[in-house]
Protein backbone atom coordinates (compact mmCIF):
# COMPACT_ATOMS: atom_id res chain seq x y z
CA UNK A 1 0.00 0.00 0.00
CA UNK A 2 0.75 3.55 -0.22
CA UNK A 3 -0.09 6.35 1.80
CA UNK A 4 0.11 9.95 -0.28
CA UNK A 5 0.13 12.53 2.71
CA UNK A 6 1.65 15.83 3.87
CA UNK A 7 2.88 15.64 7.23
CA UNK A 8 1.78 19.43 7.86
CA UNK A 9 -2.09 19.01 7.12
CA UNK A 10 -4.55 17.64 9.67
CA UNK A 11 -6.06 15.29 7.44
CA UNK A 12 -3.41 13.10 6.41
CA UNK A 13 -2.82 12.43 10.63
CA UNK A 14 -6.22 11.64 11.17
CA UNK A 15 -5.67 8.70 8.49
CA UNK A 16 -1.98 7.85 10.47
CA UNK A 17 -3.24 8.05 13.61
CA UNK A 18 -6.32 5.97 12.66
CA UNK A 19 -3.70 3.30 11.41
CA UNK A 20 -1.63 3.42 14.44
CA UNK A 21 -4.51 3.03 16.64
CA UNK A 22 -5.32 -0.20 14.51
CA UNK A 23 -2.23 -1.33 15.01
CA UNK A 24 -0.92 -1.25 11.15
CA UNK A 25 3.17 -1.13 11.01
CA UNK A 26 3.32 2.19 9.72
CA UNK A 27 6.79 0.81 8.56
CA UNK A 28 5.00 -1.42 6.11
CA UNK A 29 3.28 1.33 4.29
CA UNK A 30 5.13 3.20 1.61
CA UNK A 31 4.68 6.79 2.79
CA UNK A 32 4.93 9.33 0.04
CA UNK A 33 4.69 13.16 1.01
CA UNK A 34 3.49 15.70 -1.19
CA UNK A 35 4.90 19.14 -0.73
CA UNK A 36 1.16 20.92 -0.74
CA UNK A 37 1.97 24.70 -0.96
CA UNK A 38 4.43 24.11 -3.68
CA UNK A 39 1.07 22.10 -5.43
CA UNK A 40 3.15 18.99 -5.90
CA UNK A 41 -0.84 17.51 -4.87
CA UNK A 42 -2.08 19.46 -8.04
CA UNK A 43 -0.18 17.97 -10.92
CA UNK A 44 -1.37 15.60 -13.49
CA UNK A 45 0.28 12.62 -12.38
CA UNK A 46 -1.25 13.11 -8.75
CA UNK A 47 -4.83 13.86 -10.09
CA UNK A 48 -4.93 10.60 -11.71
CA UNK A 49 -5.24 8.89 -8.04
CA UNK A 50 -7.52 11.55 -6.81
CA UNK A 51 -8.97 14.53 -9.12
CA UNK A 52 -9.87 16.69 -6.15
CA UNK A 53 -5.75 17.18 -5.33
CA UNK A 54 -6.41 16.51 -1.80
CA UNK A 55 -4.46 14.52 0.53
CA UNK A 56 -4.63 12.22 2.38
CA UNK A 57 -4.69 9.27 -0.64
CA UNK A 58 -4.69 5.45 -0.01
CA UNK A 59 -3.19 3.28 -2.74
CA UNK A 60 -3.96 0.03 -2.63
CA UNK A 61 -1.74 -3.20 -3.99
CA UNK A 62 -4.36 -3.58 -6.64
CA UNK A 63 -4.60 0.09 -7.78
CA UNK A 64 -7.40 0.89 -6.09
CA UNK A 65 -7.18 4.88 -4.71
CA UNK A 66 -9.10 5.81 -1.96
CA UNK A 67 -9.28 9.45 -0.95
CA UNK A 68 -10.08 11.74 2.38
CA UNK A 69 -9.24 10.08 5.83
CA UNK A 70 -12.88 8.93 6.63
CA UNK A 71 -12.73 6.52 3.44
CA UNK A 72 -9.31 5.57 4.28
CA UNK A 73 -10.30 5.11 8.03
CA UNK A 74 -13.33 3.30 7.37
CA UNK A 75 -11.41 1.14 5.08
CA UNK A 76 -8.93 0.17 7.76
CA UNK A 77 -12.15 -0.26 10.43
CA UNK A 78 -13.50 -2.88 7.97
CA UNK A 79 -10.51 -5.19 7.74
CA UNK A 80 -9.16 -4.38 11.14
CA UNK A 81 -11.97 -4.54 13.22
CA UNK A 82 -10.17 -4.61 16.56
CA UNK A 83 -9.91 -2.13 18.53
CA UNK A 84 -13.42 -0.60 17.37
CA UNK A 85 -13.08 3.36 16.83
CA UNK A 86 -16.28 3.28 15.13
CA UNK A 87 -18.42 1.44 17.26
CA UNK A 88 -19.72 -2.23 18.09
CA UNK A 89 -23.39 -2.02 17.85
CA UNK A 90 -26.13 0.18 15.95
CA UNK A 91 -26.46 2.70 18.49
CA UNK A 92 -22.79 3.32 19.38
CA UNK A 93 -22.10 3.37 15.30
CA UNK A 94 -24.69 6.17 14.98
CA UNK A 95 -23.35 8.27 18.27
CA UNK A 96 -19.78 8.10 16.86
CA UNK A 97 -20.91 9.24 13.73
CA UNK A 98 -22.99 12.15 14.68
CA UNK A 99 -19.75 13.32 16.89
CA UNK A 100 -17.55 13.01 14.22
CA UNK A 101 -19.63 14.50 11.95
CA UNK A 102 -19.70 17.64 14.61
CA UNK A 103 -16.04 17.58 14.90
CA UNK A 104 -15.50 17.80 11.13
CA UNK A 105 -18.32 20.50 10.18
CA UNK A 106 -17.44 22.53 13.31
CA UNK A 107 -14.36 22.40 14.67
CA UNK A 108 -12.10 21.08 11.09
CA UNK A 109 -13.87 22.98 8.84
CA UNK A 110 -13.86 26.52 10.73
CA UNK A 111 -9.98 26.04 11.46
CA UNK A 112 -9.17 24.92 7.87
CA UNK A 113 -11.26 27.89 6.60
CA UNK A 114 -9.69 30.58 8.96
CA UNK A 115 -6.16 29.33 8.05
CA UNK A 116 -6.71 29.63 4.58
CA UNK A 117 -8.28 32.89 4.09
CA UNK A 118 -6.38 34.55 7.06
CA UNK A 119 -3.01 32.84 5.85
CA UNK A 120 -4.01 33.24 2.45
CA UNK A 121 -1.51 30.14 2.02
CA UNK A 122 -2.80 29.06 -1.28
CA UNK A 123 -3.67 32.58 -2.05
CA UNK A 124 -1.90 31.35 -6.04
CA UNK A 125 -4.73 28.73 -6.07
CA UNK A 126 -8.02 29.84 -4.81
CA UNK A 127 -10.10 33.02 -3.75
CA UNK A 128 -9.22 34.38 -0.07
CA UNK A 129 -11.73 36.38 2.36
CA UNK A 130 -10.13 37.91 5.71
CA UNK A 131 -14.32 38.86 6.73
CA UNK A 132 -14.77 35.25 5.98
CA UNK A 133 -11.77 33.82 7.93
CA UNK A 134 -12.24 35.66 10.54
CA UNK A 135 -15.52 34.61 11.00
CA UNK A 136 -14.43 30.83 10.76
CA UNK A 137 -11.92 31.60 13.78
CA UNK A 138 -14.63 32.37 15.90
CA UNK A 139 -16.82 29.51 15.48
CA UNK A 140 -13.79 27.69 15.82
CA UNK A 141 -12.99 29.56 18.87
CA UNK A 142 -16.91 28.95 20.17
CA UNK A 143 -16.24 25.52 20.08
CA UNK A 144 -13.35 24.86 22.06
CA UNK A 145 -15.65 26.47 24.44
CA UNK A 146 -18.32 23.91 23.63
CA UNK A 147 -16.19 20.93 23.99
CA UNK A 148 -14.82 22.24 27.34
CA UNK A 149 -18.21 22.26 28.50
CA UNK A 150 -19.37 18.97 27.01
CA UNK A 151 -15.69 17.42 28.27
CA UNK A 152 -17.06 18.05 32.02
CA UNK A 153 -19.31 14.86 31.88
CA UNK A 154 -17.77 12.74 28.92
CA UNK A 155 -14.38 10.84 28.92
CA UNK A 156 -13.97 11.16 25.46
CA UNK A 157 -15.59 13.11 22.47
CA UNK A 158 -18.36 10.57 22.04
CA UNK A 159 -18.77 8.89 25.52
CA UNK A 160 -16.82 6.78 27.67
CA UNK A 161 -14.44 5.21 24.91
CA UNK A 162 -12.22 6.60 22.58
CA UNK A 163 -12.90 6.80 19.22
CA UNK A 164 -12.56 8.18 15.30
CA UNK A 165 -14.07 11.39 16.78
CA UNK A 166 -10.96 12.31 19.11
CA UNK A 167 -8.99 11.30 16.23
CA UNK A 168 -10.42 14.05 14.30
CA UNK A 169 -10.66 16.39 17.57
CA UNK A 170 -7.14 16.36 18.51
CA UNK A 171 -5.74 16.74 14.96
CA UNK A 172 -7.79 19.89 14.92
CA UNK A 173 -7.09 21.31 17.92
CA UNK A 174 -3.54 20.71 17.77
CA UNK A 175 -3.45 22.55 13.80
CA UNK A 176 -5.70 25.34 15.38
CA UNK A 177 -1.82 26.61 16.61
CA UNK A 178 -1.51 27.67 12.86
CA UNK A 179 -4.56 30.20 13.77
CA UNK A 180 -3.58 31.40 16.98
CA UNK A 181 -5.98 29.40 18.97
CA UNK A 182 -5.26 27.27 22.11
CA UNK A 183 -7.01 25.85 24.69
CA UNK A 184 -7.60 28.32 27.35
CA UNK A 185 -6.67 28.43 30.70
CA UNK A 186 -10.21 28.03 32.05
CA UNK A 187 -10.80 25.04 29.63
CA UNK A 188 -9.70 22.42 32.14
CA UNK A 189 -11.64 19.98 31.06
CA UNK A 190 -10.99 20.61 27.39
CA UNK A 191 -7.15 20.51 28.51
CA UNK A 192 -7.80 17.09 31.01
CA UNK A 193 -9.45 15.52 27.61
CA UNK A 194 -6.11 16.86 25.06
CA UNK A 195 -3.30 15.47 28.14
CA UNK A 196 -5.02 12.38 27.76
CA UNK A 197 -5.50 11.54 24.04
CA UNK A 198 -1.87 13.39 23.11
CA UNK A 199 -0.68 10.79 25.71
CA UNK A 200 -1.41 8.10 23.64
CA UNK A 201 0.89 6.42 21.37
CA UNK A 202 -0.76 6.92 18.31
CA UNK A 203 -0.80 10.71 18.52
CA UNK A 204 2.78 11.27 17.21
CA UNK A 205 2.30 8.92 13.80
């Protein structure tokens, strides 16, 4: 297999750390990094294996390309099923879901969207709006406020165990650095939640 990945974006460790928390010898997947802000994601070549640019991209032995982490980490939950980070049963599967889903469309996207337009980063390559990222800083900021508060009476993102949804959570609040935005003082249990996952061995694939 081969992984195409940056190690700078948040979405190509959400697929590593997904893999590491499976228990897949990073060591037996050909890594190949893309250099994004020189568009080495945007050539021909590249586009082939996925025609949106993005990374991260799985390759299987057979050919077969699978793009964006979800895919890639649902692929890995089907054929590792042990340790489940997606849940065991109907109702857990739908609760992980809907957190992850939250984690994506509020905390990811609002951090991805203030970095680009405030950064203007790929300013060569797209349309950039300071009103626009600075309104995506502040929802993202908003929400570290949410999870603190929903962090008082849950372990983990989605309940007592830990799942795809800290995966996504932790990448994310650890690129939020690019923005300016940390965990606040006052956010202990936002901070007891980040000590604990960033503990964990797969949160430095």
């Amino acid at each position: 297999m081969k992984l195409y990945q940056s190690d700078r974006a948040p979405n190509p460790r959400r697929a590593r750390m997904f893999m590491a928390e499976k228990g897949i010898d990073l060591d037996q997947v050909e890594i190949i990094n893309l250099d994004i802000m020189a568009g080495e994601n945007l050539t021909d070549e590249y586009k082939k294996k996925n025609p949106l640019g993005g990374v991260p991209t799985l390759e299987l032995d057979n050919g077969t390309c699978i793009a964006e982490s979800m895919a890639i980490s649902r692929y890995f939950e089907e054929i590792h099923p042990e340790p489940p980070l997606m849940g065991s049963n109907p109702e857990e599967k739908a609760i992980i879901e809907m957190w992850n889903r939250r984690m994506e469309l509020n905390l990811l996207f609002p951090v991805a969207m203030a970095f680009r337009n405030l950064s203007r980063a790929f300013e060569d390559r797209e349309k950039c709006s300071t009103e626009y990222g600075e309104i995506s800083l502040e929802r993202a900021t908003k929400m570290f406020g949410f999870l603190n508060n929903h962090l008082a009476n849950s372990e983990y993102i989605a309940g007592d165990a830990y799942s795809v949804a800290d995966v996504t959570a932790l990448c994310t609040v650890d690129f939020a650095r690019v923005v300016k935005l940390r965990i606040g003082e006052e956010q202990t249990h936002l901070k007891r939640w980040h000590d604990s996952v960033s503990a964990r061995a797969s949160a430095k694939a």
